[in-house]
PDB file of N, CA and C in Angstrom:
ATOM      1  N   UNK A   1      19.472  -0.179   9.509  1.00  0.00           N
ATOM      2  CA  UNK A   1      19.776   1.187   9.189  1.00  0.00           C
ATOM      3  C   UNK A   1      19.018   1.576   7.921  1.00  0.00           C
ATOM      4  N   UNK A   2      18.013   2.793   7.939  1.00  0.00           N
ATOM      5  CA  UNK A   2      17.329   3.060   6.617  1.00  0.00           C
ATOM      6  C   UNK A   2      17.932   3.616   5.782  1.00  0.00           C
ATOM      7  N   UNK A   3      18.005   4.225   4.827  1.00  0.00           N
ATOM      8  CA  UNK A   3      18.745   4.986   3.431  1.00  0.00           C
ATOM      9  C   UNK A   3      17.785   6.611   4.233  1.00  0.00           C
ATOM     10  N   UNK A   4      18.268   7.709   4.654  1.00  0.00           N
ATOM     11  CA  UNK A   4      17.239   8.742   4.905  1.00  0.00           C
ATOM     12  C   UNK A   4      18.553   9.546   4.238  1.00  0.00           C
ATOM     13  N   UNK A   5      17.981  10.566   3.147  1.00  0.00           N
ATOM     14  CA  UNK A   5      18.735  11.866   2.607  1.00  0.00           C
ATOM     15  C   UNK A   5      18.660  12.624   3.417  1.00  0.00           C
ATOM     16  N   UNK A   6      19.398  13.313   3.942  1.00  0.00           N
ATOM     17  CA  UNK A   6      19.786  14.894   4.509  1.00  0.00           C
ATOM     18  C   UNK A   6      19.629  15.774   3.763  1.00  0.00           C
ATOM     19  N   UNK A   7      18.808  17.113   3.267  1.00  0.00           N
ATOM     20  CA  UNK A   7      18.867  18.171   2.100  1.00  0.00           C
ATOM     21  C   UNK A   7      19.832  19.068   4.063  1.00  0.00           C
ATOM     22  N   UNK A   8      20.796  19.468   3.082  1.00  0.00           N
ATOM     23  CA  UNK A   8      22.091  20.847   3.678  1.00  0.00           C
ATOM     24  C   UNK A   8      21.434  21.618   3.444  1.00  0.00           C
ATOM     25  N   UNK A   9      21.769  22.898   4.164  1.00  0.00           N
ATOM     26  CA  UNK A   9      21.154  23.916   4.068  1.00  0.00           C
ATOM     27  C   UNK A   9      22.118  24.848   3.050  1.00  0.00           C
ATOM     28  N   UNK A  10      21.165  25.797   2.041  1.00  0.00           N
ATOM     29  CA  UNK A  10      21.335  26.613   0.780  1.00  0.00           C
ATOM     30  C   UNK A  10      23.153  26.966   1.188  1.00  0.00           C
ATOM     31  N   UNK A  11      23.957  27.134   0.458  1.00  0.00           N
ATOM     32  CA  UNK A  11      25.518  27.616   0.297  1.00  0.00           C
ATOM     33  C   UNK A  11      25.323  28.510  -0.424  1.00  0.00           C
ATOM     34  N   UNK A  12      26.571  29.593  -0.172  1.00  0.00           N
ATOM     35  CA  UNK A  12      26.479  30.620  -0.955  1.00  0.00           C
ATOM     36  C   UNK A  12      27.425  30.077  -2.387  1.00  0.00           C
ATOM     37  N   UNK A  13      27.475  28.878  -2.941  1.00  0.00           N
ATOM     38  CA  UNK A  13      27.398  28.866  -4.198  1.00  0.00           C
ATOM     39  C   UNK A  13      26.390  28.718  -4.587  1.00  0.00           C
ATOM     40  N   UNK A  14      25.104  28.168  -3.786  1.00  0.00           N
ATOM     41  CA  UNK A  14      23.817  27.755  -4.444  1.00  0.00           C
ATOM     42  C   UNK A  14      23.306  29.251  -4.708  1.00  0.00           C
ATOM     43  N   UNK A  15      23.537  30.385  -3.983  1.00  0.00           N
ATOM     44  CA  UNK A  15      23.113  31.494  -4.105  1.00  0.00           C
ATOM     45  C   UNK A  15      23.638  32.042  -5.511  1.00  0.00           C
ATOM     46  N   UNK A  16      25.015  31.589  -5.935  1.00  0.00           N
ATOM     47  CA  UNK A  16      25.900  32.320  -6.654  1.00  0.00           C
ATOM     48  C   UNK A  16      24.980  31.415  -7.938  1.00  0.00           C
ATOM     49  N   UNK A  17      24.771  30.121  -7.968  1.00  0.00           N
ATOM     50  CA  UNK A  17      24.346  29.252  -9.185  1.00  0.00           C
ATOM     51  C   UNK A  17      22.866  30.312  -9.179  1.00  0.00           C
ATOM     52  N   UNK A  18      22.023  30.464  -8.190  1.00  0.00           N
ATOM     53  CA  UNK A  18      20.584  30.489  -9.091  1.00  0.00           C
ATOM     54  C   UNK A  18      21.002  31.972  -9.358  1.00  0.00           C
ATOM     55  N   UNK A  19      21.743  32.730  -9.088  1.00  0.00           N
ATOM     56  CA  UNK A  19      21.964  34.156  -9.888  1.00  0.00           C
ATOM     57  C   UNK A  19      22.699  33.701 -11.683  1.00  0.00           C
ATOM     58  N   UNK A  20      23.144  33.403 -10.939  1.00  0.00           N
ATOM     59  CA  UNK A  20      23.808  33.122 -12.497  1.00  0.00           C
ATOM     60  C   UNK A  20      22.896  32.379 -13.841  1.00  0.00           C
ATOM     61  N   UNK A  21      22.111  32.054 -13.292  1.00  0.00           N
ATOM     62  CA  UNK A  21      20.957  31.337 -13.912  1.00  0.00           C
ATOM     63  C   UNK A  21      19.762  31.956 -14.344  1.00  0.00           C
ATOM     64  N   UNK A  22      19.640  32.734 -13.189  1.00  0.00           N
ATOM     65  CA  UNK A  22      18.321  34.071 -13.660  1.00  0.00           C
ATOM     66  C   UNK A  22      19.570  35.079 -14.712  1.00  0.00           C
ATOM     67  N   UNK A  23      20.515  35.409 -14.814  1.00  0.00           N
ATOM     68  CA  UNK A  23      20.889  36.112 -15.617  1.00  0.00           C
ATOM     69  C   UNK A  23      20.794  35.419 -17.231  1.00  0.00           C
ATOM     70  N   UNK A  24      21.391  34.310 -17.362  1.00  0.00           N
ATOM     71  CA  UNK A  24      21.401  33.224 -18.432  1.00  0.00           C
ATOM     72  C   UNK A  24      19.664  33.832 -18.766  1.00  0.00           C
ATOM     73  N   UNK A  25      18.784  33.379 -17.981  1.00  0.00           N
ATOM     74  CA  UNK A  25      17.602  33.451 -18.319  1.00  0.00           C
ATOM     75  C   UNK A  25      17.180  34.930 -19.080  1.00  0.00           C
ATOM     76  N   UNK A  26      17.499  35.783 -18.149  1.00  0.00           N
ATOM     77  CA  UNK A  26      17.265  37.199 -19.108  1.00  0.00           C
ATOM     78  C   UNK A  26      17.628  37.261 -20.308  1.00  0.00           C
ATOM     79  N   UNK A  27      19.276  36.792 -20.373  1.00  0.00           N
ATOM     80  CA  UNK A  27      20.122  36.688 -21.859  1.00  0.00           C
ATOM     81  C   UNK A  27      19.362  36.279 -22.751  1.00  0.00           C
ATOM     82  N   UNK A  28      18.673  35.127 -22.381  1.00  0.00           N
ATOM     83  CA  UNK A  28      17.590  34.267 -23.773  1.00  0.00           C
ATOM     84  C   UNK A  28      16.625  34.471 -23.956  1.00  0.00           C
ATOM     85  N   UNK A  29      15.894  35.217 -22.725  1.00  0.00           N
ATOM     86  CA  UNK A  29      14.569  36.223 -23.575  1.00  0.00           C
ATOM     87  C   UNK A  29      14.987  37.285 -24.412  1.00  0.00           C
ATOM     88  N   UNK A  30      16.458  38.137 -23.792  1.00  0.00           N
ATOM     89  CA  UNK A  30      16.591  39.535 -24.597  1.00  0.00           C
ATOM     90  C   UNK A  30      16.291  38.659 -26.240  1.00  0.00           C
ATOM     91  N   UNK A  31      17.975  37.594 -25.971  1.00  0.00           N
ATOM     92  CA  UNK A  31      17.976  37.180 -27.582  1.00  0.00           C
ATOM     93  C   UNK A  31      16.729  36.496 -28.144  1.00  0.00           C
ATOM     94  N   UNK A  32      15.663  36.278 -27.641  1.00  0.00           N
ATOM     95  CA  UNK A  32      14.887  35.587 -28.236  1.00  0.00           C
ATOM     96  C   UNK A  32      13.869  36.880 -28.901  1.00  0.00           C
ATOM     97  N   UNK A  33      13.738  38.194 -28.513  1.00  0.00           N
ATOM     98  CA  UNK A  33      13.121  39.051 -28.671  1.00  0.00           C
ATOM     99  C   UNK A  33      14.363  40.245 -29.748  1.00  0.00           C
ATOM    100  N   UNK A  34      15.209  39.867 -29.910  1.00  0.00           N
ATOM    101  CA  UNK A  34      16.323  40.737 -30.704  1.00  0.00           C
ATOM    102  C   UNK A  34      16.021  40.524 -31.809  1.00  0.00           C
ATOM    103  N   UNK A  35      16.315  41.160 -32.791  1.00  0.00           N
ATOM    104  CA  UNK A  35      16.245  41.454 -34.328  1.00  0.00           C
ATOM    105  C   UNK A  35      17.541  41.288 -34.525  1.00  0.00           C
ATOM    106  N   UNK A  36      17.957  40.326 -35.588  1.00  0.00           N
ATOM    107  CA  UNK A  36      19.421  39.566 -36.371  1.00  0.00           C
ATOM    108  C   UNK A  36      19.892  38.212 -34.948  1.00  0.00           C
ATOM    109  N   UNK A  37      21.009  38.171 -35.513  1.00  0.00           N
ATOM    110  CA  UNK A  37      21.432  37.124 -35.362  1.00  0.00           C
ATOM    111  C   UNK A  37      22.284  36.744 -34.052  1.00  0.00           C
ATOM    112  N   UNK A  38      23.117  38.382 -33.338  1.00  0.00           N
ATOM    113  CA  UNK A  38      23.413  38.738 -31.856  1.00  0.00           C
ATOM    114  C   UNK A  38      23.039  39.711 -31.180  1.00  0.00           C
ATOM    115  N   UNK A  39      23.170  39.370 -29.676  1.00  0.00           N
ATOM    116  CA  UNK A  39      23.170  40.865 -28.938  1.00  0.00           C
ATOM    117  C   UNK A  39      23.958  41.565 -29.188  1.00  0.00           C
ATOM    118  N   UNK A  40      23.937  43.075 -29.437  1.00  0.00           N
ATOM    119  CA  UNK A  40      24.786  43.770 -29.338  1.00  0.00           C
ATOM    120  C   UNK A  40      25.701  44.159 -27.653  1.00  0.00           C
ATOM    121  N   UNK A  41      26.799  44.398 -27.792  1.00  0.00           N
ATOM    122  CA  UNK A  41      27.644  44.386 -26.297  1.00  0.00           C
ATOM    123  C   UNK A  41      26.343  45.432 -25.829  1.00  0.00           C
ATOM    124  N   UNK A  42      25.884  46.125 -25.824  1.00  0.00           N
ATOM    125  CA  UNK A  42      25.478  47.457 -25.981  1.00  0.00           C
ATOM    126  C   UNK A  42      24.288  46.746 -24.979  1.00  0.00           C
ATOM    127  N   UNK A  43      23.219  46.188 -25.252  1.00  0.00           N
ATOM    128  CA  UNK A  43      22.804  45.479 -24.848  1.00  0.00           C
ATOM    129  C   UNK A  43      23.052  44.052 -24.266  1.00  0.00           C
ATOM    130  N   UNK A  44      23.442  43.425 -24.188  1.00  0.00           N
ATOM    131  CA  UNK A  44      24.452  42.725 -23.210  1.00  0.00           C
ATOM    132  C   UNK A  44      24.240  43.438 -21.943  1.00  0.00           C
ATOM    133  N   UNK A  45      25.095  44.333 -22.321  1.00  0.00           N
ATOM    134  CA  UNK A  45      25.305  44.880 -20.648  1.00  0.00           C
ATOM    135  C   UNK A  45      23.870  45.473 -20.078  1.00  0.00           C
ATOM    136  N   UNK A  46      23.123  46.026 -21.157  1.00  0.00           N
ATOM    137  CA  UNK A  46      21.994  46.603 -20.325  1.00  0.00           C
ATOM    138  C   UNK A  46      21.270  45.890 -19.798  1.00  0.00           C
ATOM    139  N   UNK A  47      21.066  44.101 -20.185  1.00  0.00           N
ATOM    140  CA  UNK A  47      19.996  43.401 -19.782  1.00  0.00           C
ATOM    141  C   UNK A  47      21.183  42.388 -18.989  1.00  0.00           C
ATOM    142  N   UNK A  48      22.337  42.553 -18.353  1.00  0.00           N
ATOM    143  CA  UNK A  48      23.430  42.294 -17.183  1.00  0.00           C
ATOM    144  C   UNK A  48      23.141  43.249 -16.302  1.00  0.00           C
ATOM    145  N   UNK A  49      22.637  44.502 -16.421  1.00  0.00           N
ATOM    146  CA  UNK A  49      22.667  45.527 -16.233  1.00  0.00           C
ATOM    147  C   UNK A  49      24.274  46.182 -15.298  1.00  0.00           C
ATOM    148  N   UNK A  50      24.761  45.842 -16.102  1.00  0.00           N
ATOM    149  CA  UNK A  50      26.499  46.307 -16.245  1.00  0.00           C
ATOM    150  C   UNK A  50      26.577  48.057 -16.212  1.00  0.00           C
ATOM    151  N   UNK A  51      26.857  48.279 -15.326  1.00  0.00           N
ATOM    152  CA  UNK A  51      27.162  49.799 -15.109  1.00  0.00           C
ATOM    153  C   UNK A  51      28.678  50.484 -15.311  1.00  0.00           C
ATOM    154  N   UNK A  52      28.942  51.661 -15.951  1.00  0.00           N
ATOM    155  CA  UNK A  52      30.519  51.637 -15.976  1.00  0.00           C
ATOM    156  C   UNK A  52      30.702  52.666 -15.305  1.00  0.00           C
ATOM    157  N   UNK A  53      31.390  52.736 -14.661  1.00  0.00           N
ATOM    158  CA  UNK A  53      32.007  53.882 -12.608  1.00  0.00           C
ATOM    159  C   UNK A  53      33.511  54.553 -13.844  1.00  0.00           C
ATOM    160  N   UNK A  54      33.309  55.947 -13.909  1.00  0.00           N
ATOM    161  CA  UNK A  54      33.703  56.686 -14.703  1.00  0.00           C
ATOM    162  C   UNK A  54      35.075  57.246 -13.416  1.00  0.00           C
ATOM    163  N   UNK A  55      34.878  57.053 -12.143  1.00  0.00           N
ATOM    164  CA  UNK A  55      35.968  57.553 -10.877  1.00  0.00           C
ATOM    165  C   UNK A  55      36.942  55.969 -11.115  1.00  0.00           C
ATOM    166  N   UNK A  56      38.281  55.867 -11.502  1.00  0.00           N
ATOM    167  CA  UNK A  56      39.288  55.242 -10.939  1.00  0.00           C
ATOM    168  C   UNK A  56      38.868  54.109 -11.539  1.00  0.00           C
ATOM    169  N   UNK A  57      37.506  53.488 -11.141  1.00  0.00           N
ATOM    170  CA  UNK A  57      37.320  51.575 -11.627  1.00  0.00           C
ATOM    171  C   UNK A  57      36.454  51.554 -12.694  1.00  0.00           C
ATOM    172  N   UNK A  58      36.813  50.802 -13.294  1.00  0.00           N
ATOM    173  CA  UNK A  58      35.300  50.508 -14.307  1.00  0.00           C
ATOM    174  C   UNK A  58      34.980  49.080 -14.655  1.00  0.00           C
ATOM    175  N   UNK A  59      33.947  49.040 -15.086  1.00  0.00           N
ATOM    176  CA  UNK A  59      33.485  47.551 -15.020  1.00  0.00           C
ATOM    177  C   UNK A  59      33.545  47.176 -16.464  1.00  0.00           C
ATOM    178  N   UNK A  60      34.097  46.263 -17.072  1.00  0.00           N
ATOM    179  CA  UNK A  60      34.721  45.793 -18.373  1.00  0.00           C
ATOM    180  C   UNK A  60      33.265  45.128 -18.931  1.00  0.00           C
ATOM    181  N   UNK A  61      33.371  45.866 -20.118  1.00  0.00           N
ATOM    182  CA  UNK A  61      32.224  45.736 -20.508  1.00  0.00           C
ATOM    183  C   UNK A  61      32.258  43.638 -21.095  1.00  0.00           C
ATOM    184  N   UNK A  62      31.277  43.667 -21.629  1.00  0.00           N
ATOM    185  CA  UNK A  62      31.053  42.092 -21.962  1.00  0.00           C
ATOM    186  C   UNK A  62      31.794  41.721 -23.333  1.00  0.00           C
ATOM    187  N   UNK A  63      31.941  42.865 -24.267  1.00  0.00           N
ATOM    188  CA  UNK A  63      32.436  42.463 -25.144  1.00  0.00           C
ATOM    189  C   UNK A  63      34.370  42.265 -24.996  1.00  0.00           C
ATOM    190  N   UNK A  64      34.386  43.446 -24.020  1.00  0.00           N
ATOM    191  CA  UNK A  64      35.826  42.722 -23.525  1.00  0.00           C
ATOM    192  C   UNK A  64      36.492  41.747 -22.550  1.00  0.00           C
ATOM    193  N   UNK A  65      35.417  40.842 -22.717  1.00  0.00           N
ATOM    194  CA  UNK A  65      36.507  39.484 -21.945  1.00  0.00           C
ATOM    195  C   UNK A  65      36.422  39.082 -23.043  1.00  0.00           C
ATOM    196  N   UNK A  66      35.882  38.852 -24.125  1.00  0.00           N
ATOM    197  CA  UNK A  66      36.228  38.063 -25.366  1.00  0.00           C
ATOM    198  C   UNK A  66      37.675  38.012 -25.604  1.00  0.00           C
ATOM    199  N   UNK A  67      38.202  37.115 -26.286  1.00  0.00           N
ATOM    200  CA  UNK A  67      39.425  37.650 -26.914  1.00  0.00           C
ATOM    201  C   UNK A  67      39.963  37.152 -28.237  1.00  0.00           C
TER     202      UNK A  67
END
Protein backbone atom coordinates (compact mmCIF):
# COMPACT_ATOMS: atom_id res chain seq x y z
CA UNK A 1 0.00 0.00 0.00
CA UNK A 2 1.71 3.48 -1.03
CA UNK A 3 1.35 6.73 1.25
CA UNK A 4 -0.75 8.82 -1.87
CA UNK A 5 -2.33 12.36 -0.38
CA UNK A 6 -5.77 13.19 -1.54
CA UNK A 7 -5.92 17.35 -1.90
CA UNK A 8 -10.31 17.74 -1.09
CA UNK A 9 -11.78 19.93 -2.96
CA UNK A 10 -11.79 24.03 -1.81
CA UNK A 11 -14.68 24.35 1.40
CA UNK A 12 -16.41 27.22 1.93
CA UNK A 13 -14.23 27.86 4.97
CA UNK A 14 -11.26 27.82 2.67
CA UNK A 15 -13.25 30.50 0.81
CA UNK A 16 -14.11 32.27 4.13
CA UNK A 17 -10.01 31.91 5.27
CA UNK A 18 -8.51 33.43 1.93
CA UNK A 19 -11.13 36.42 2.33
CA UNK A 20 -10.27 37.02 5.52
CA UNK A 21 -6.73 37.11 4.64
CA UNK A 22 -6.89 39.44 1.63
CA UNK A 23 -8.66 41.77 4.09
CA UNK A 24 -5.77 41.36 6.93
CA UNK A 25 -3.66 42.12 3.86
CA UNK A 26 -5.29 45.47 2.90
CA UNK A 27 -5.28 46.37 6.80
CA UNK A 28 -1.30 46.26 6.63
CA UNK A 29 -0.73 48.11 3.59
CA UNK A 30 -3.41 50.87 4.72
CA UNK A 31 -1.29 50.82 8.17
CA UNK A 32 1.88 50.60 6.62
CA UNK A 33 1.11 53.76 4.45
CA UNK A 34 -0.79 55.77 7.55
CA UNK A 35 0.72 58.66 9.29
CA UNK A 36 0.98 58.02 13.45
CA UNK A 37 0.69 55.21 15.19
CA UNK A 38 -3.30 53.79 14.28
CA UNK A 39 -5.95 53.52 11.83
CA UNK A 40 -8.46 55.65 12.42
CA UNK A 41 -12.16 53.63 12.76
CA UNK A 42 -12.84 56.09 9.98
CA UNK A 43 -10.62 54.36 7.88
CA UNK A 44 -10.83 50.96 9.07
CA UNK A 45 -13.97 50.75 7.66
CA UNK A 46 -13.16 52.40 4.39
CA UNK A 47 -10.31 50.03 3.51
CA UNK A 48 -13.09 46.92 5.06
CA UNK A 49 -15.06 48.84 2.96
CA UNK A 50 -17.85 48.75 5.70
CA UNK A 51 -20.93 50.49 4.53
CA UNK A 52 -23.62 51.83 7.05
CA UNK A 53 -27.63 51.05 5.65
CA UNK A 54 -29.25 54.19 7.28
CA UNK A 55 -33.14 51.96 6.64
CA UNK A 56 -33.74 49.70 9.95
CA UNK A 57 -29.99 47.77 9.91
CA UNK A 58 -26.73 49.07 10.16
CA UNK A 59 -23.48 47.66 10.05
CA UNK A 60 -21.43 48.31 13.40
CA UNK A 61 -18.77 50.09 12.68
CA UNK A 62 -15.12 48.53 13.68
CA UNK A 63 -14.52 50.62 16.41
CA UNK A 64 -17.58 49.17 18.05
CA UNK A 65 -16.88 45.63 18.68
CA UNK A 66 -14.08 46.84 20.80
CA UNK A 67 -14.97 46.97 24.26
Amino acid sequence: MSDVVTLSARTVSDHVALAEIELCGELMIAASAAIGERLSPDRIDEVLDVKVITERTTVPRQGEHRG
